[in-house]
C-alpha atoms as a PDB file:
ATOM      1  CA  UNK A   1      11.267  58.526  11.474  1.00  0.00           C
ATOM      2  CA  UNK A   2       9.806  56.057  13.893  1.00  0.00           C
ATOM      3  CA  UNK A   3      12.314  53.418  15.643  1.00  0.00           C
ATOM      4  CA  UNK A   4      10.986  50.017  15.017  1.00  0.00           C
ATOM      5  CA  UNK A   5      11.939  48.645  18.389  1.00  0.00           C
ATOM      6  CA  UNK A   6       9.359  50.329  20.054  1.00  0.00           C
ATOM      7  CA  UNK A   7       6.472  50.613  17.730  1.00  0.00           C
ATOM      8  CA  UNK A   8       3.490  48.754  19.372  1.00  0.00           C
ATOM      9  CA  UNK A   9       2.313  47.664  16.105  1.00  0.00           C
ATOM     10  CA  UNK A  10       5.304  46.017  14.968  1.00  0.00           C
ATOM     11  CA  UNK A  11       5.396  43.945  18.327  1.00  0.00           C
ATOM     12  CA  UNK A  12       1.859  43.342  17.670  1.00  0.00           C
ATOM     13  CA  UNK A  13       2.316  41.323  14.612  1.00  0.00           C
ATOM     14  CA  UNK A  14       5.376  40.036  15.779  1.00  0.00           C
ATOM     15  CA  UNK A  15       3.173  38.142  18.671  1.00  0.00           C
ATOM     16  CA  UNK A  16       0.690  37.556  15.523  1.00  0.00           C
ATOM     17  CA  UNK A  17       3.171  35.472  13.432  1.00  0.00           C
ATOM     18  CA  UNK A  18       4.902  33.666  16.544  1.00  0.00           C
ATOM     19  CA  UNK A  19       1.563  32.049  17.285  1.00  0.00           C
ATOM     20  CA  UNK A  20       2.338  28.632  16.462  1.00  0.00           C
ATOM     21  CA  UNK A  21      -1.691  27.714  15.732  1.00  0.00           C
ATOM     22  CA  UNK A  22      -1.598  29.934  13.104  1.00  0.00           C
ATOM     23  CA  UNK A  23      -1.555  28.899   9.934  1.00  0.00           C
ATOM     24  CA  UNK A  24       1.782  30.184   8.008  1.00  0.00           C
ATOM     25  CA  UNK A  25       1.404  32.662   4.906  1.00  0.00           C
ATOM     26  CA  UNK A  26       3.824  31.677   2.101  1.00  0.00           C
ATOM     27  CA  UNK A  27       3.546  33.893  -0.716  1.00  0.00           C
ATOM     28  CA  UNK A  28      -0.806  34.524  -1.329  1.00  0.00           C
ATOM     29  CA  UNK A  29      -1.659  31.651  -0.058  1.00  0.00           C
ATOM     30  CA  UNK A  30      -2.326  30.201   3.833  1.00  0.00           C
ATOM     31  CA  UNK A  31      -0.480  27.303   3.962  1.00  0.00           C
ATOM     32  CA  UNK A  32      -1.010  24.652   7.182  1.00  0.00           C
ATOM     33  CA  UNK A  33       0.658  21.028   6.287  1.00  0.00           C
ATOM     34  CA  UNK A  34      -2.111  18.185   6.651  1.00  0.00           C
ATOM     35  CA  UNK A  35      -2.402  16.077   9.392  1.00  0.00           C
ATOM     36  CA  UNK A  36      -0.810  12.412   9.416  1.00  0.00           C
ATOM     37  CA  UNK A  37      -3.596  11.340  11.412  1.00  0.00           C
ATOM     38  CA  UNK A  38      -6.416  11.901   8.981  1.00  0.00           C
ATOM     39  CA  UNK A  39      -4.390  10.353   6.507  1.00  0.00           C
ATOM     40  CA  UNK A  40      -4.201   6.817   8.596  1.00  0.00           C
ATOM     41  CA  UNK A  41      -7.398   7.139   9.593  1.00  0.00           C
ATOM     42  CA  UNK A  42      -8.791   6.838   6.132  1.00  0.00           C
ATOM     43  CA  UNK A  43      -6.918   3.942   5.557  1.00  0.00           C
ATOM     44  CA  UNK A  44      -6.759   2.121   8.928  1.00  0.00           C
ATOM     45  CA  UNK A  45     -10.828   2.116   9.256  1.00  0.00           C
ATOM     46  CA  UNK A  46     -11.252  -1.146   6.775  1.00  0.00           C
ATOM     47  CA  UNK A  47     -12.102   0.700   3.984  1.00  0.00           C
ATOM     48  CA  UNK A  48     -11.175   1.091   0.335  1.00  0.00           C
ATOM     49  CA  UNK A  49     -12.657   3.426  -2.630  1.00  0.00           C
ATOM     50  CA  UNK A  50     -15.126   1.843  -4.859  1.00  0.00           C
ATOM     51  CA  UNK A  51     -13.275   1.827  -7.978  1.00  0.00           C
ATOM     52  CA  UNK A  52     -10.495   0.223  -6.216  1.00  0.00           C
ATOM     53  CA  UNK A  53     -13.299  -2.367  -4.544  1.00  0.00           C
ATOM     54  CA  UNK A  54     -14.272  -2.676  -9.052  1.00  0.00           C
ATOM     55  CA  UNK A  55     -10.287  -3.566  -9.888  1.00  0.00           C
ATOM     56  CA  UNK A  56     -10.117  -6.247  -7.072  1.00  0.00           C
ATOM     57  CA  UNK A  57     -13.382  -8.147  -8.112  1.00  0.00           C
ATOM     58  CA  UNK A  58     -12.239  -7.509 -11.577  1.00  0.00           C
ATOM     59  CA  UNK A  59     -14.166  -5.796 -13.076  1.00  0.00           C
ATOM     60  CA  UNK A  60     -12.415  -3.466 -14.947  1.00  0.00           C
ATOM     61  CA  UNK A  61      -9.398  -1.087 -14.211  1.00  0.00           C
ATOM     62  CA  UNK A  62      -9.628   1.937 -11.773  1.00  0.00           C
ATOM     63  CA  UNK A  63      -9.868   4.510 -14.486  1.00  0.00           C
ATOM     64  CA  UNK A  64     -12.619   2.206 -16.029  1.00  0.00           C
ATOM     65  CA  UNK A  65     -14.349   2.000 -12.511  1.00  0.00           C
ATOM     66  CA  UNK A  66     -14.257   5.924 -12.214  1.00  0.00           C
ATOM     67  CA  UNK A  67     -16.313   5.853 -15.318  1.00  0.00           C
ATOM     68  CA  UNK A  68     -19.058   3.202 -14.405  1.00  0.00           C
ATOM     69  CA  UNK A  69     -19.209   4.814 -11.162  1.00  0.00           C
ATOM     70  CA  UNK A  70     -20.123   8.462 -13.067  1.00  0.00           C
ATOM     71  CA  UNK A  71     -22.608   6.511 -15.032  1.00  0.00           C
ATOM     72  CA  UNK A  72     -24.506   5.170 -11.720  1.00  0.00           C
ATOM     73  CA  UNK A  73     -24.351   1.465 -12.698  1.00  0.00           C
ATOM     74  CA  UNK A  74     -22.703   0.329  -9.454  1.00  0.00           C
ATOM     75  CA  UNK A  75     -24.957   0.595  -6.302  1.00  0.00           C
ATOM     76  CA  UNK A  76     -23.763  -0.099  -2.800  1.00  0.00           C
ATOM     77  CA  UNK A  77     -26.573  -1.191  -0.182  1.00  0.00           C
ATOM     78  CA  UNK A  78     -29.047  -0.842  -3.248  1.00  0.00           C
ATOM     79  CA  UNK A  79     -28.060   2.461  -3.306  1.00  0.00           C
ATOM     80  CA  UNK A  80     -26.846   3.731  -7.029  1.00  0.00           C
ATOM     81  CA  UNK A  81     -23.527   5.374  -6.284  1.00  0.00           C
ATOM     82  CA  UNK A  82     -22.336   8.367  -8.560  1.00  0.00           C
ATOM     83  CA  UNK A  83     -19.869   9.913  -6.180  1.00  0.00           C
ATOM     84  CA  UNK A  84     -16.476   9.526  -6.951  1.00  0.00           C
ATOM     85  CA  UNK A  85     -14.169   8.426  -4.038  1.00  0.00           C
ATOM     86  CA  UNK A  86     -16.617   7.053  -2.525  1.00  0.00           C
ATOM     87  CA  UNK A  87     -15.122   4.466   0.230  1.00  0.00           C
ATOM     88  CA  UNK A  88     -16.923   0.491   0.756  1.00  0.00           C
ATOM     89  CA  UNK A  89     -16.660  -1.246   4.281  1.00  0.00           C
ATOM     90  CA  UNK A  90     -15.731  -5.186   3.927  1.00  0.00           C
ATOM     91  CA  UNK A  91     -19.804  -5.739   5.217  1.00  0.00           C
ATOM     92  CA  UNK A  92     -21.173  -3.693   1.891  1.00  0.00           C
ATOM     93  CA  UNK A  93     -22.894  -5.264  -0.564  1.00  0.00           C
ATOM     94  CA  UNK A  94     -21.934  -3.750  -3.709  1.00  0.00           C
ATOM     95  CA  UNK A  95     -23.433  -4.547  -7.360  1.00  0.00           C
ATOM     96  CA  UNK A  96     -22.487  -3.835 -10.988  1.00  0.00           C
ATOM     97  CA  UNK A  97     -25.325  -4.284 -13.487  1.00  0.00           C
ATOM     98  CA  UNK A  98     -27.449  -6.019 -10.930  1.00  0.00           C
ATOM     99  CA  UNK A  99     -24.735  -8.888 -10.132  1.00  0.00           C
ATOM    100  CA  UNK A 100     -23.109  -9.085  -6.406  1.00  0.00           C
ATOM    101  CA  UNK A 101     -19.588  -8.994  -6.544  1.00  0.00           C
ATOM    102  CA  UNK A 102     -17.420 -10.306  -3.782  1.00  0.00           C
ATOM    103  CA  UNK A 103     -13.447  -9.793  -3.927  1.00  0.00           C
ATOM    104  CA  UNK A 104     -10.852 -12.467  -3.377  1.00  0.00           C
ATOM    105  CA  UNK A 105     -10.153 -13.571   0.257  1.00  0.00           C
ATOM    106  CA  UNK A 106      -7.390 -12.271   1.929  1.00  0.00           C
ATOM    107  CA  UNK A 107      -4.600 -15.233   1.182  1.00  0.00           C
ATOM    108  CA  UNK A 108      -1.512 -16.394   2.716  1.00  0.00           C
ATOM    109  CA  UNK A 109       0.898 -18.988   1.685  1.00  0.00           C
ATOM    110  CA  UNK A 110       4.302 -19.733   3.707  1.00  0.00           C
ATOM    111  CA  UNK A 111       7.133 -21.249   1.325  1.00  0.00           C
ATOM    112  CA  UNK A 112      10.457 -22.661   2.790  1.00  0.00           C
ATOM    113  CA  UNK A 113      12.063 -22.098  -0.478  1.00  0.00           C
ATOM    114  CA  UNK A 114      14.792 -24.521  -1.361  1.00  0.00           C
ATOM    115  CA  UNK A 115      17.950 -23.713  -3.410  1.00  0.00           C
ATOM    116  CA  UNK A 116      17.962 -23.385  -7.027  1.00  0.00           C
ATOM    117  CA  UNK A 117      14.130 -22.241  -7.210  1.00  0.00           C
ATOM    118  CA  UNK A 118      13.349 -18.787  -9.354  1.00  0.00           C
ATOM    119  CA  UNK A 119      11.136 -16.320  -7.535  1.00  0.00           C
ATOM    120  CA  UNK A 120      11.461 -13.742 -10.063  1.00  0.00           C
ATOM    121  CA  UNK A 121       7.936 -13.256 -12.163  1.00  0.00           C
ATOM    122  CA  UNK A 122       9.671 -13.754 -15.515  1.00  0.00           C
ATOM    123  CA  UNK A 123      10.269 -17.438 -14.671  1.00  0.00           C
ATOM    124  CA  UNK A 124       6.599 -17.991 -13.886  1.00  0.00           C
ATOM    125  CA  UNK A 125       5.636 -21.655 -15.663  1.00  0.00           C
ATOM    126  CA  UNK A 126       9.194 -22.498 -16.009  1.00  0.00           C
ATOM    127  CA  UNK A 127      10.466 -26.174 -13.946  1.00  0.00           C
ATOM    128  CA  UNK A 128      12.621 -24.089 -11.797  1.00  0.00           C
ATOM    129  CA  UNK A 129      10.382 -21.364 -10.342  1.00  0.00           C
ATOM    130  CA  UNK A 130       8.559 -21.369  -7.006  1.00  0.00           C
ATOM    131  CA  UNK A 131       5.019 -21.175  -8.954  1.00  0.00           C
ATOM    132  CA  UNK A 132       5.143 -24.547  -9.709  1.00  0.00           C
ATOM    133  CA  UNK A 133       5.671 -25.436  -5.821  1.00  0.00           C
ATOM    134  CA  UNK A 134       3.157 -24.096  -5.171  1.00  0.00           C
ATOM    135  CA  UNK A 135       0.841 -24.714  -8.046  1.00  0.00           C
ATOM    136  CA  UNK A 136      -3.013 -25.777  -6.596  1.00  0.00           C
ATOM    137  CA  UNK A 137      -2.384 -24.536  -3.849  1.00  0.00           C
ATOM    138  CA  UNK A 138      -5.068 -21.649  -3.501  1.00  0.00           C
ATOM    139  CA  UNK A 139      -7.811 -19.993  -6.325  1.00  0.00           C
ATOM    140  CA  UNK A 140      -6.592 -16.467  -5.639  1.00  0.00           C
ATOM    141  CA  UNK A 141      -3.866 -15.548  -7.595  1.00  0.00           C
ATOM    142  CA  UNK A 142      -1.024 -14.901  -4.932  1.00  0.00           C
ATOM    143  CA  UNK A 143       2.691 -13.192  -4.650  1.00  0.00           C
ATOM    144  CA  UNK A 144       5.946 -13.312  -3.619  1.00  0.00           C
ATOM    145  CA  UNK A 145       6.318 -10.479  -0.774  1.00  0.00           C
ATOM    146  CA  UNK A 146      10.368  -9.545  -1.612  1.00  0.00           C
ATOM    147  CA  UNK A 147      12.354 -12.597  -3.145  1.00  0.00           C
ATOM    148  CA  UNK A 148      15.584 -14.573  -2.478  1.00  0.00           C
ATOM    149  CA  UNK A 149      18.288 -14.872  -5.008  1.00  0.00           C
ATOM    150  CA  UNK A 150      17.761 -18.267  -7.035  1.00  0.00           C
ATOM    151  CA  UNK A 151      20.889 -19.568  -5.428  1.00  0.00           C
ATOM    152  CA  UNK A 152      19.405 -18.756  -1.806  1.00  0.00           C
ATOM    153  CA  UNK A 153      16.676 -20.921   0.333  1.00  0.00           C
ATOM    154  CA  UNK A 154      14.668 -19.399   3.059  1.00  0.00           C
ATOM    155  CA  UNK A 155      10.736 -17.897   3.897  1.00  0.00           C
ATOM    156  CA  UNK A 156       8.953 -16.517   1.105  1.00  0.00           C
ATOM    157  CA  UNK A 157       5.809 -15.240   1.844  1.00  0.00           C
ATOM    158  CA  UNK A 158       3.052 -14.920  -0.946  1.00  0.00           C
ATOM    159  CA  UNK A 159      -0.024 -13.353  -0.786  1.00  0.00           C
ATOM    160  CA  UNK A 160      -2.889 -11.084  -2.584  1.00  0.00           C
ATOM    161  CA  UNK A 161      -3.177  -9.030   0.076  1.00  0.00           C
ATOM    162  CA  UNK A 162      -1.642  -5.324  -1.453  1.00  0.00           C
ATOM    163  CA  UNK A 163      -1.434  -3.632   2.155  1.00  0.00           C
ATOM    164  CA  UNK A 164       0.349  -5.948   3.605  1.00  0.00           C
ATOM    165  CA  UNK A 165       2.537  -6.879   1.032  1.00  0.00           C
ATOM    166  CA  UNK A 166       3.263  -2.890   0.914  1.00  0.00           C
ATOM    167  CA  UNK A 167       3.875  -2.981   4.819  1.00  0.00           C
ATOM    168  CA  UNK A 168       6.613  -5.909   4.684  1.00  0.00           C
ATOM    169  CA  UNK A 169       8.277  -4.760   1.114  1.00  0.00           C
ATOM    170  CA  UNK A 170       8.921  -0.802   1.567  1.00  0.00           C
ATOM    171  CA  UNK A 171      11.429   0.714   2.646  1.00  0.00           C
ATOM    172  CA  UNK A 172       9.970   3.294   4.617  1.00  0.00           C
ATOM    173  CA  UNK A 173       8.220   0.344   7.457  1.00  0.00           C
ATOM    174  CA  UNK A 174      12.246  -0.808   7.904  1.00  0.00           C
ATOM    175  CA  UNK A 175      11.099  -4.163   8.258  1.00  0.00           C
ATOM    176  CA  UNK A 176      14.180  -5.740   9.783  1.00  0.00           C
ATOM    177  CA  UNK A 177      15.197  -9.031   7.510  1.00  0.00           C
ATOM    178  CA  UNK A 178      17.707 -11.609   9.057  1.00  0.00           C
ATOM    179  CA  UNK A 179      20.164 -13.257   6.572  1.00  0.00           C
ATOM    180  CA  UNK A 180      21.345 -16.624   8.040  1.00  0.00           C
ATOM    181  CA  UNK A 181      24.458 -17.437   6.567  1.00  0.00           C
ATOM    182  CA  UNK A 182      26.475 -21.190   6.333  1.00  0.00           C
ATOM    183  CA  UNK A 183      30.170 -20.767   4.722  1.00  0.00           C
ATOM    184  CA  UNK A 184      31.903 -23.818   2.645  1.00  0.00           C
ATOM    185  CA  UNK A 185      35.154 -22.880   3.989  1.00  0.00           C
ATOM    186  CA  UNK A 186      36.044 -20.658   7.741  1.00  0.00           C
ATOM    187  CA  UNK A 187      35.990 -16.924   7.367  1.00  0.00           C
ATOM    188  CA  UNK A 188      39.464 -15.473   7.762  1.00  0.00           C
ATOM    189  CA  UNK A 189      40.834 -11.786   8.393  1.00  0.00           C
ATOM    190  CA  UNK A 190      41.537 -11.408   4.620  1.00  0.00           C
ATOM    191  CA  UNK A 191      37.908 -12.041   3.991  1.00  0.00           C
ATOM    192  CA  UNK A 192      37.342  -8.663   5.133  1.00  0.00           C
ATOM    193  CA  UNK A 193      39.685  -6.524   2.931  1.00  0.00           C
END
């Protein structure tokens, strides 16, 4: 029988699996996690995919897009595009049946948001809700990043812009909110408990 501690080929694959550049073997398949980095580089150049470019301009859903696209009606830089994932620069021109489309402006609206105003979507068109403060104010259809309790006033920020909405809303950014609060009556000890 030969003793395992001084094999040369056990060592051998021992230095094998310890090198860290390696990629690691988990059951049949080679297994090396993706990078982060390519990840945000996709979506930090400007870009977007071109059925997602169709659903902004409104053309159609994404799924819808994905379809138009495979049937090479939508050309970018007079260029018919059939490719799917295909990604569009802000400076493209991109056409659908021979028509220019343009998305909607990136929009931003500040609202100081007094008390006893709805943000909540279900009370769109209703007297109470913060749509009708600021009804006119821009084309683009716009909304609430987050919301404050109808009994609360404060910053609301609306806009159309999904990234940045998705930046200030979730969780994972930790966006740190501060809560200014004014009390009818002093706080005491037994306010605690």
């Amino acid at each position: 029988m030969r003793n395992r501690k001084n094999n040369p080929q056990s060592s051998e694959r021992k230095k094998e699996n310890n090198n860290s550049d390696a990629p690691r073997k988990y059951g049949r398949k080679n297994f090396r996690p993706k990078s982060d980095v390519a990840k945000r580089r996709k979506s930090d150049d400007g870009s977007m995919r071109l059925n997602q470019y169709l659903a902004h301009a409104g053309i159609c859903s994404r799924r819808e897009a994905d379809q138009l696209i495979e049937a090479g009606v939508v050309a970018v830089n007079g260029k018919a595009i059939t490719q799917m994932g295909y990604r569009v620069q802000e400076s493209d021109i991109v056409k659908f049946n021979g028509r220019t489309l343009k998305t909607d402006k990136k929009k931003y609206l500040l609202l100081n948001k007094p008390r006893n105003y709805s943000c909540r979507l279900d009370d769109f068109g209703k007297k109470d809700s913060v749509f009708e403060l600021i009804k006119g104010s821009c084309k683009e259809k716009i909304l609430p990043i987050g919301k404050l309790n109808k009994n609360h006033s404060g910053l609301v920020i609306f806009t159309n812009d999904e990234k940045m909405s998705a930046k200030l809303s979730h969780p994972k950014h930790e966006v740190k909110k501060i809560y200014h609060i004014s009390l009818s009556n002093p706080l005491k000890s037994l306010d605690f408990k």
